[in-house]
N, C-alpha and C. Protein backbone atom coordinates (compact mmCIF):
# COMPACT_ATOMS: atom_id res chain seq x y z
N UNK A 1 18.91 15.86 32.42
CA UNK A 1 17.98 15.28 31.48
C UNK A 1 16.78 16.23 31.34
N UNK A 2 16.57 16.57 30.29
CA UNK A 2 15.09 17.74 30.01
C UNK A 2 13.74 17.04 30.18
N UNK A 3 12.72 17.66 30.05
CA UNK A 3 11.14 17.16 30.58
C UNK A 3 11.01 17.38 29.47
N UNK A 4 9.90 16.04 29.06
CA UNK A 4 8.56 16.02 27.60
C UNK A 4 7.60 17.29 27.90
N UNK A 5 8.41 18.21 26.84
CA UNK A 5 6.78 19.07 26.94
C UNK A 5 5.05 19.17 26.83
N UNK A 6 4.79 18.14 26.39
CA UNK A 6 3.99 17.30 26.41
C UNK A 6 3.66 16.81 27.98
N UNK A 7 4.14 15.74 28.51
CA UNK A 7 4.06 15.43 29.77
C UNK A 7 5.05 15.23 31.24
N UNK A 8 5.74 15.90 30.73
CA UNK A 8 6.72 16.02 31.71
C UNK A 8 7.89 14.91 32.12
N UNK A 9 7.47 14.15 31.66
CA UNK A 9 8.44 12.70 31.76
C UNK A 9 10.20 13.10 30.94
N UNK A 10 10.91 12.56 32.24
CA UNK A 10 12.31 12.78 31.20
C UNK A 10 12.57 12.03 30.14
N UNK A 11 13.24 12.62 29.73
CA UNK A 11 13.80 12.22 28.16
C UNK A 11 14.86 12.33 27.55
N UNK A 12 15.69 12.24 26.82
CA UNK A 12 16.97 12.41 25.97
C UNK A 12 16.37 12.56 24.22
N UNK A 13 15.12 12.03 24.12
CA UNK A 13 14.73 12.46 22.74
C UNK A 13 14.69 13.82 22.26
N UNK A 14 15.21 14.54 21.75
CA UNK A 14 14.33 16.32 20.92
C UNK A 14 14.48 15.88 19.32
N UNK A 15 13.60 16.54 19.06
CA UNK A 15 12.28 16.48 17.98
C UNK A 15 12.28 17.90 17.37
N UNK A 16 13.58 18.72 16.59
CA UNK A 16 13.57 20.05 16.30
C UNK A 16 13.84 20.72 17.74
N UNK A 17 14.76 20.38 18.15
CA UNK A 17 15.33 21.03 19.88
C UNK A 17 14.56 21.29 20.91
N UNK A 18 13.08 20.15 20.83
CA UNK A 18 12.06 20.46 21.39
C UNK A 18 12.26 18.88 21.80
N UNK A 19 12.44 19.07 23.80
CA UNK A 19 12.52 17.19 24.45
C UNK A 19 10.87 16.40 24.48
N UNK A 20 10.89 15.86 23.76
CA UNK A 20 9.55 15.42 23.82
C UNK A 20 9.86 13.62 23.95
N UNK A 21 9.32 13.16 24.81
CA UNK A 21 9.75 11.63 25.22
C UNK A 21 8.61 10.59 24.00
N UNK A 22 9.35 9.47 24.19
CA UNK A 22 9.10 8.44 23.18
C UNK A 22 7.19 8.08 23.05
N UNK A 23 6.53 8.02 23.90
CA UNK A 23 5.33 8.02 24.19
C UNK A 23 4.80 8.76 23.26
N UNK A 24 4.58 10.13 24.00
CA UNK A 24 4.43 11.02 23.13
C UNK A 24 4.79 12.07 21.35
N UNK A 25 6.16 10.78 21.50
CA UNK A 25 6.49 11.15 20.05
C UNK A 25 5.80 10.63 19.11
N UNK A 26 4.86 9.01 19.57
CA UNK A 26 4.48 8.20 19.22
C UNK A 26 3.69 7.72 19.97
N UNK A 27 2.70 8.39 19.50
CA UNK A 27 0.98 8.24 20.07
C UNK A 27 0.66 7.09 19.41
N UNK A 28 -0.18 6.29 20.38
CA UNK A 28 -0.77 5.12 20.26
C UNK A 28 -1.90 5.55 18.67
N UNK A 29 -2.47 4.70 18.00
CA UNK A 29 -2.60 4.81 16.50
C UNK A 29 -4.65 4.99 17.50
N UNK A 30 -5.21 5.59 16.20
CA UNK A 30 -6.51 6.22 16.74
C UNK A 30 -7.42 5.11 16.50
N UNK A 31 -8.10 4.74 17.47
CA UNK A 31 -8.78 3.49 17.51
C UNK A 31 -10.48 3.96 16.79
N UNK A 32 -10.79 2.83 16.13
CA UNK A 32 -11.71 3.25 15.42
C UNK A 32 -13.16 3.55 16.86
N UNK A 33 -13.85 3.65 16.14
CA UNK A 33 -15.25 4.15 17.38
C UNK A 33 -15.96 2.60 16.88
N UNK A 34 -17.06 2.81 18.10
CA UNK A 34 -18.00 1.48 18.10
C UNK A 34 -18.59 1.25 16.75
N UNK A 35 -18.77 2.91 16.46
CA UNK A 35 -19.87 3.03 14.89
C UNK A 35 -19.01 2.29 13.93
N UNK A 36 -18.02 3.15 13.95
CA UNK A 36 -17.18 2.83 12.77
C UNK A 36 -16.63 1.02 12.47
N UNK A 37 -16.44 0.70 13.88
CA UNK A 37 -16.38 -0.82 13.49
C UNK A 37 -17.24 -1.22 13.45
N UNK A 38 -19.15 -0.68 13.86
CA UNK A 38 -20.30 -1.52 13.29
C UNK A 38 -20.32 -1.59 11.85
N UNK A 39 -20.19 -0.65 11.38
CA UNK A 39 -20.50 -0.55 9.69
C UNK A 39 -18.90 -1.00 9.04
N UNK A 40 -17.96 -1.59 9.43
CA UNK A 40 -17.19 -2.14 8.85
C UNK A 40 -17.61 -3.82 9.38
N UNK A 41 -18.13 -3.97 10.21
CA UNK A 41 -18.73 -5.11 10.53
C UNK A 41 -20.53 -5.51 9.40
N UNK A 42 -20.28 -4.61 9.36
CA UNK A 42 -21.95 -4.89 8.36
C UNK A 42 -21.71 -4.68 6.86
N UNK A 43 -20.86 -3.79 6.72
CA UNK A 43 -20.32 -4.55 5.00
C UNK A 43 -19.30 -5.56 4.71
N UNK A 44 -18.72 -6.06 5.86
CA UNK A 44 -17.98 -7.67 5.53
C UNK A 44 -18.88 -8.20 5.61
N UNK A 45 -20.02 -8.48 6.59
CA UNK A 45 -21.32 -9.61 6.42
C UNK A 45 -21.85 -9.78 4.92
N UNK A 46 -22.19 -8.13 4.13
CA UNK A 46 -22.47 -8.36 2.64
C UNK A 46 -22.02 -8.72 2.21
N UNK A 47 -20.46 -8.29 2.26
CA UNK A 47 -19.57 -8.75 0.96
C UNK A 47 -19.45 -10.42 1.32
N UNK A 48 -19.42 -11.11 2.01
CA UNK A 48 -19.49 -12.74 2.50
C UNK A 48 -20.86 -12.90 2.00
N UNK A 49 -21.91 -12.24 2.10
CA UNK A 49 -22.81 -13.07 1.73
C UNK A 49 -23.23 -12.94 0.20
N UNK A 50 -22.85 -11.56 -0.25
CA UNK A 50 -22.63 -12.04 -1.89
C UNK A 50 -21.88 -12.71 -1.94
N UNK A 51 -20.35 -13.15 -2.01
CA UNK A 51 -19.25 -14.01 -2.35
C UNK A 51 -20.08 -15.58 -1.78
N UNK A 52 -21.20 -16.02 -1.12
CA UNK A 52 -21.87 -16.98 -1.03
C UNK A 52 -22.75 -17.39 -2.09
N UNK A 53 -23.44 -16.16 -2.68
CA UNK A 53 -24.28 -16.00 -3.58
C UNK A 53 -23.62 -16.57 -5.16
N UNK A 54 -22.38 -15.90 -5.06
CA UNK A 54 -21.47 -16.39 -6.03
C UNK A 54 -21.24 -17.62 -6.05
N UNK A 55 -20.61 -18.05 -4.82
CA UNK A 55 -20.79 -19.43 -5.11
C UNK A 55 -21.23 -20.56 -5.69
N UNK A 56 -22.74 -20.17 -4.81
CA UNK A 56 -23.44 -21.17 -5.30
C UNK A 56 -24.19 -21.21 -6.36
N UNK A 57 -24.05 -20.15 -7.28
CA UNK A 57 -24.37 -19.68 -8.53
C UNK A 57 -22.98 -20.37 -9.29
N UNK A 58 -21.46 -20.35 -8.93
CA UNK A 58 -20.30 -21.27 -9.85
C UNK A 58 -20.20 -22.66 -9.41
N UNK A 59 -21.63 -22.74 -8.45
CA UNK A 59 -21.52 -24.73 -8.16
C UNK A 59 -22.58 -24.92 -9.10
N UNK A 60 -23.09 -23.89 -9.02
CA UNK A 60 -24.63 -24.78 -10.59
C UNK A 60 -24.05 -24.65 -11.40
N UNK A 61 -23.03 -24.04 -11.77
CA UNK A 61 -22.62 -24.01 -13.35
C UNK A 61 -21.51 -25.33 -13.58
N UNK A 62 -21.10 -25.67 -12.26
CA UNK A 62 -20.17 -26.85 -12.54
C UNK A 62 -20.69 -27.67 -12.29
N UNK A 63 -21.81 -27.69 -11.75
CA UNK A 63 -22.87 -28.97 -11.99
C UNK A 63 -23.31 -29.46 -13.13
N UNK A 64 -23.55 -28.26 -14.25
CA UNK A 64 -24.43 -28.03 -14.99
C UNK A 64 -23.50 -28.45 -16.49
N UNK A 65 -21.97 -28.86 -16.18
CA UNK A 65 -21.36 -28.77 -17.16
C UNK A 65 -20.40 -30.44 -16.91
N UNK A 66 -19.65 -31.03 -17.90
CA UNK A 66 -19.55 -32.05 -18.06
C UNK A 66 -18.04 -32.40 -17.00
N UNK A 67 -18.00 -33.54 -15.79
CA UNK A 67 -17.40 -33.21 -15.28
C UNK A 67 -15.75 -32.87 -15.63
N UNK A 68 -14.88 -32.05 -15.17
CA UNK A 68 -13.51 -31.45 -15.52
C UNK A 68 -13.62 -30.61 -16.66
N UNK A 69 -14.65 -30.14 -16.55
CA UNK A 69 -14.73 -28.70 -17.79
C UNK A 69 -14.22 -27.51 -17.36
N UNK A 70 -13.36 -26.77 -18.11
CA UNK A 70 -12.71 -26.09 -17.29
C UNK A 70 -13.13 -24.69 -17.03
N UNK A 71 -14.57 -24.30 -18.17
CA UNK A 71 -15.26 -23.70 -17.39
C UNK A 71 -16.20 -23.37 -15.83
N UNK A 72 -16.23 -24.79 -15.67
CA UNK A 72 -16.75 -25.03 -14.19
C UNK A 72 -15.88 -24.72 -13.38
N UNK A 73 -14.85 -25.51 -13.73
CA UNK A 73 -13.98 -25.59 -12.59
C UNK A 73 -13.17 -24.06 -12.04
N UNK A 74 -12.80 -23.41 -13.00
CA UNK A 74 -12.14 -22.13 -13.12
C UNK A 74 -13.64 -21.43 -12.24
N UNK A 75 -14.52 -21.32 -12.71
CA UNK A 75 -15.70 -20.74 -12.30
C UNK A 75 -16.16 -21.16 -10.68
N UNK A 76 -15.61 -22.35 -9.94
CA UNK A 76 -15.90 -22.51 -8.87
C UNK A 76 -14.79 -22.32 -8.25
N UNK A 77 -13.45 -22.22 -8.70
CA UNK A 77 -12.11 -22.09 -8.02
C UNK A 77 -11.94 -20.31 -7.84
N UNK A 78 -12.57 -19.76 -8.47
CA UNK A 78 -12.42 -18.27 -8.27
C UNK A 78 -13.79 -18.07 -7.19
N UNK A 79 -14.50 -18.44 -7.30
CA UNK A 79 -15.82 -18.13 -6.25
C UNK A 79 -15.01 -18.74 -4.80
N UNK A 80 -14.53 -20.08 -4.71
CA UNK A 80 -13.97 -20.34 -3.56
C UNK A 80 -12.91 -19.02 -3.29
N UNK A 81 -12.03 -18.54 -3.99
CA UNK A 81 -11.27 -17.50 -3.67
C UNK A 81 -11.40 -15.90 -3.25
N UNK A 82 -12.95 -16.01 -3.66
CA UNK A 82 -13.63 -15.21 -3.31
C UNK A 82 -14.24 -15.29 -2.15
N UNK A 83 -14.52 -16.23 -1.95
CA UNK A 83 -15.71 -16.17 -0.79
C UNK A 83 -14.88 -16.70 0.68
N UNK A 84 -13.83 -17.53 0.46
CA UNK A 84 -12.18 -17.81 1.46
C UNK A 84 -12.04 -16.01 1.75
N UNK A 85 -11.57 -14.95 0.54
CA UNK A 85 -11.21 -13.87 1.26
C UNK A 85 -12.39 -12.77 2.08
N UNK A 86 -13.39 -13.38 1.71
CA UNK A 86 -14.96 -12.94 2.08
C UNK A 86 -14.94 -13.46 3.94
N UNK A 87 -14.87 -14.74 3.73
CA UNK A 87 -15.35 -15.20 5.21
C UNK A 87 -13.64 -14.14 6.13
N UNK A 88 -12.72 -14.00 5.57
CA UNK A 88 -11.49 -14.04 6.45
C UNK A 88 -11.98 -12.12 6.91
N UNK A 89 -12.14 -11.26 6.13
CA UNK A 89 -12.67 -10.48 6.60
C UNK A 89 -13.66 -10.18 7.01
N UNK A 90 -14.69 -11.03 7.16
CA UNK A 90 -16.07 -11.19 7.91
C UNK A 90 -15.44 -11.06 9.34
N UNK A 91 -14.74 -12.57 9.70
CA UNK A 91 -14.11 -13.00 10.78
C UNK A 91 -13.38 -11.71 11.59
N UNK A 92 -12.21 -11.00 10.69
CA UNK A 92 -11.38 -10.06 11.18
C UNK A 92 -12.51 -8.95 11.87
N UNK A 93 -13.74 -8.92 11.28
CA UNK A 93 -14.28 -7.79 11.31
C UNK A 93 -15.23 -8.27 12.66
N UNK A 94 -15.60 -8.82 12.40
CA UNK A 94 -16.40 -9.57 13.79
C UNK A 94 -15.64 -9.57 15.19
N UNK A 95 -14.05 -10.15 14.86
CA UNK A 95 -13.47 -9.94 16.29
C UNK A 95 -12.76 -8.35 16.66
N UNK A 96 -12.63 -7.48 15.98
CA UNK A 96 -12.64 -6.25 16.03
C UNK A 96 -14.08 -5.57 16.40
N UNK A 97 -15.33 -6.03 16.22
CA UNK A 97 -16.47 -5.46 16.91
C UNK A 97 -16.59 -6.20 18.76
N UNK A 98 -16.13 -7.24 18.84
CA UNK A 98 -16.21 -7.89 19.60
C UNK A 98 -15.57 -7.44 20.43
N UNK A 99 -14.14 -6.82 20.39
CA UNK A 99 -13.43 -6.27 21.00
C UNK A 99 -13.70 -4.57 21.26
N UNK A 100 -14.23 -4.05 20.46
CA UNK A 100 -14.54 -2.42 20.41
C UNK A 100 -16.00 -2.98 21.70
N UNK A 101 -16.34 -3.88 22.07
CA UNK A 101 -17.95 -4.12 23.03
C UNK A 101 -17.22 -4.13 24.34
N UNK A 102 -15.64 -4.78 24.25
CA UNK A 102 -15.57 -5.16 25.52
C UNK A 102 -14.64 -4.08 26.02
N UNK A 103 -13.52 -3.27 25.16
CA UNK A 103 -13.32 -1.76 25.57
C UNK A 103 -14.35 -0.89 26.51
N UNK A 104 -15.23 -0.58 24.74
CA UNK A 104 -16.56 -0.04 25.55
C UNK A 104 -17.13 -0.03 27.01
N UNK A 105 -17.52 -1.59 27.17
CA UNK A 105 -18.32 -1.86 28.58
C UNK A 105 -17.37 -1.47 29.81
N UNK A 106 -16.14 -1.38 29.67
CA UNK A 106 -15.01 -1.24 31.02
C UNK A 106 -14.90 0.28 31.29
C-alpha cells in the first residue's frame, strides 16, 4: 500500500499516479474568519431591519385601504415574504457568529 504524499497515511487512492489519501484529497472547506462572519452578521441585521421597515410601511398601506383590497394585501404578503426571508438569515447568521466565538475561545 503507498503513503499520502501529503501526510504519510496509507492509501489506495492516486490522483494522476500521485497516492494521496482521502483526507487530503479533500480538505475540509475554508472556514470563514471571526471578521468575516462579523460583517456577514451585521448586514443580515440591516437587511432584517429594512425588510421591518417595509413592513410596517405595507401594514399602513393595508390599513389605509378598504378591507380585502388587493393592493394591501399583495403589498403586505410580499413584505411578510420579505422580512420571513430577512429574519431566517439574520438567525443563520447569528448562529454562525455564535459558533465562530466558541471555536475562537478553545
Amino acid at each position: 500500500m503507498a503513503q499520502c504524499v501529503h501526510c504519510g497515511a496509507e492509501t489506495e487512492l492516486f490522483i494522476s499516479e500521485v497516492p494521496i489519501c482521502q483526507n487530503c484529497a479533500d480538505p475540509p472547506a475554508k472556514k470563514p474568519s471571526p471578521g468575516e462572519v462579523g460583517k456577514t452578521l451585521v448586514r443580515a441585521r440591516a437587511a432584517w431591519r429594512y425588510a421591518l421597515a417595509v413592513h410596517e410601511e405595507a401594514s399602513e398601506i393595508y390599513l389605509s385601504l378598504p378591507s380585502g383590497h388587493p393592493d394591501g394585501t399583495l403589498a403586505l404578503h410580499n413584505a411578510n415574504l420579505q422580512l420571513d426571508q430577512a429574519a431566517e438569515a439574520f438567525k443563520a447568521a447569528l448562529g454562525q457568529f455564535v459558533q465562530a466565538g466558541r471555536k475562537h475561545q478553545t
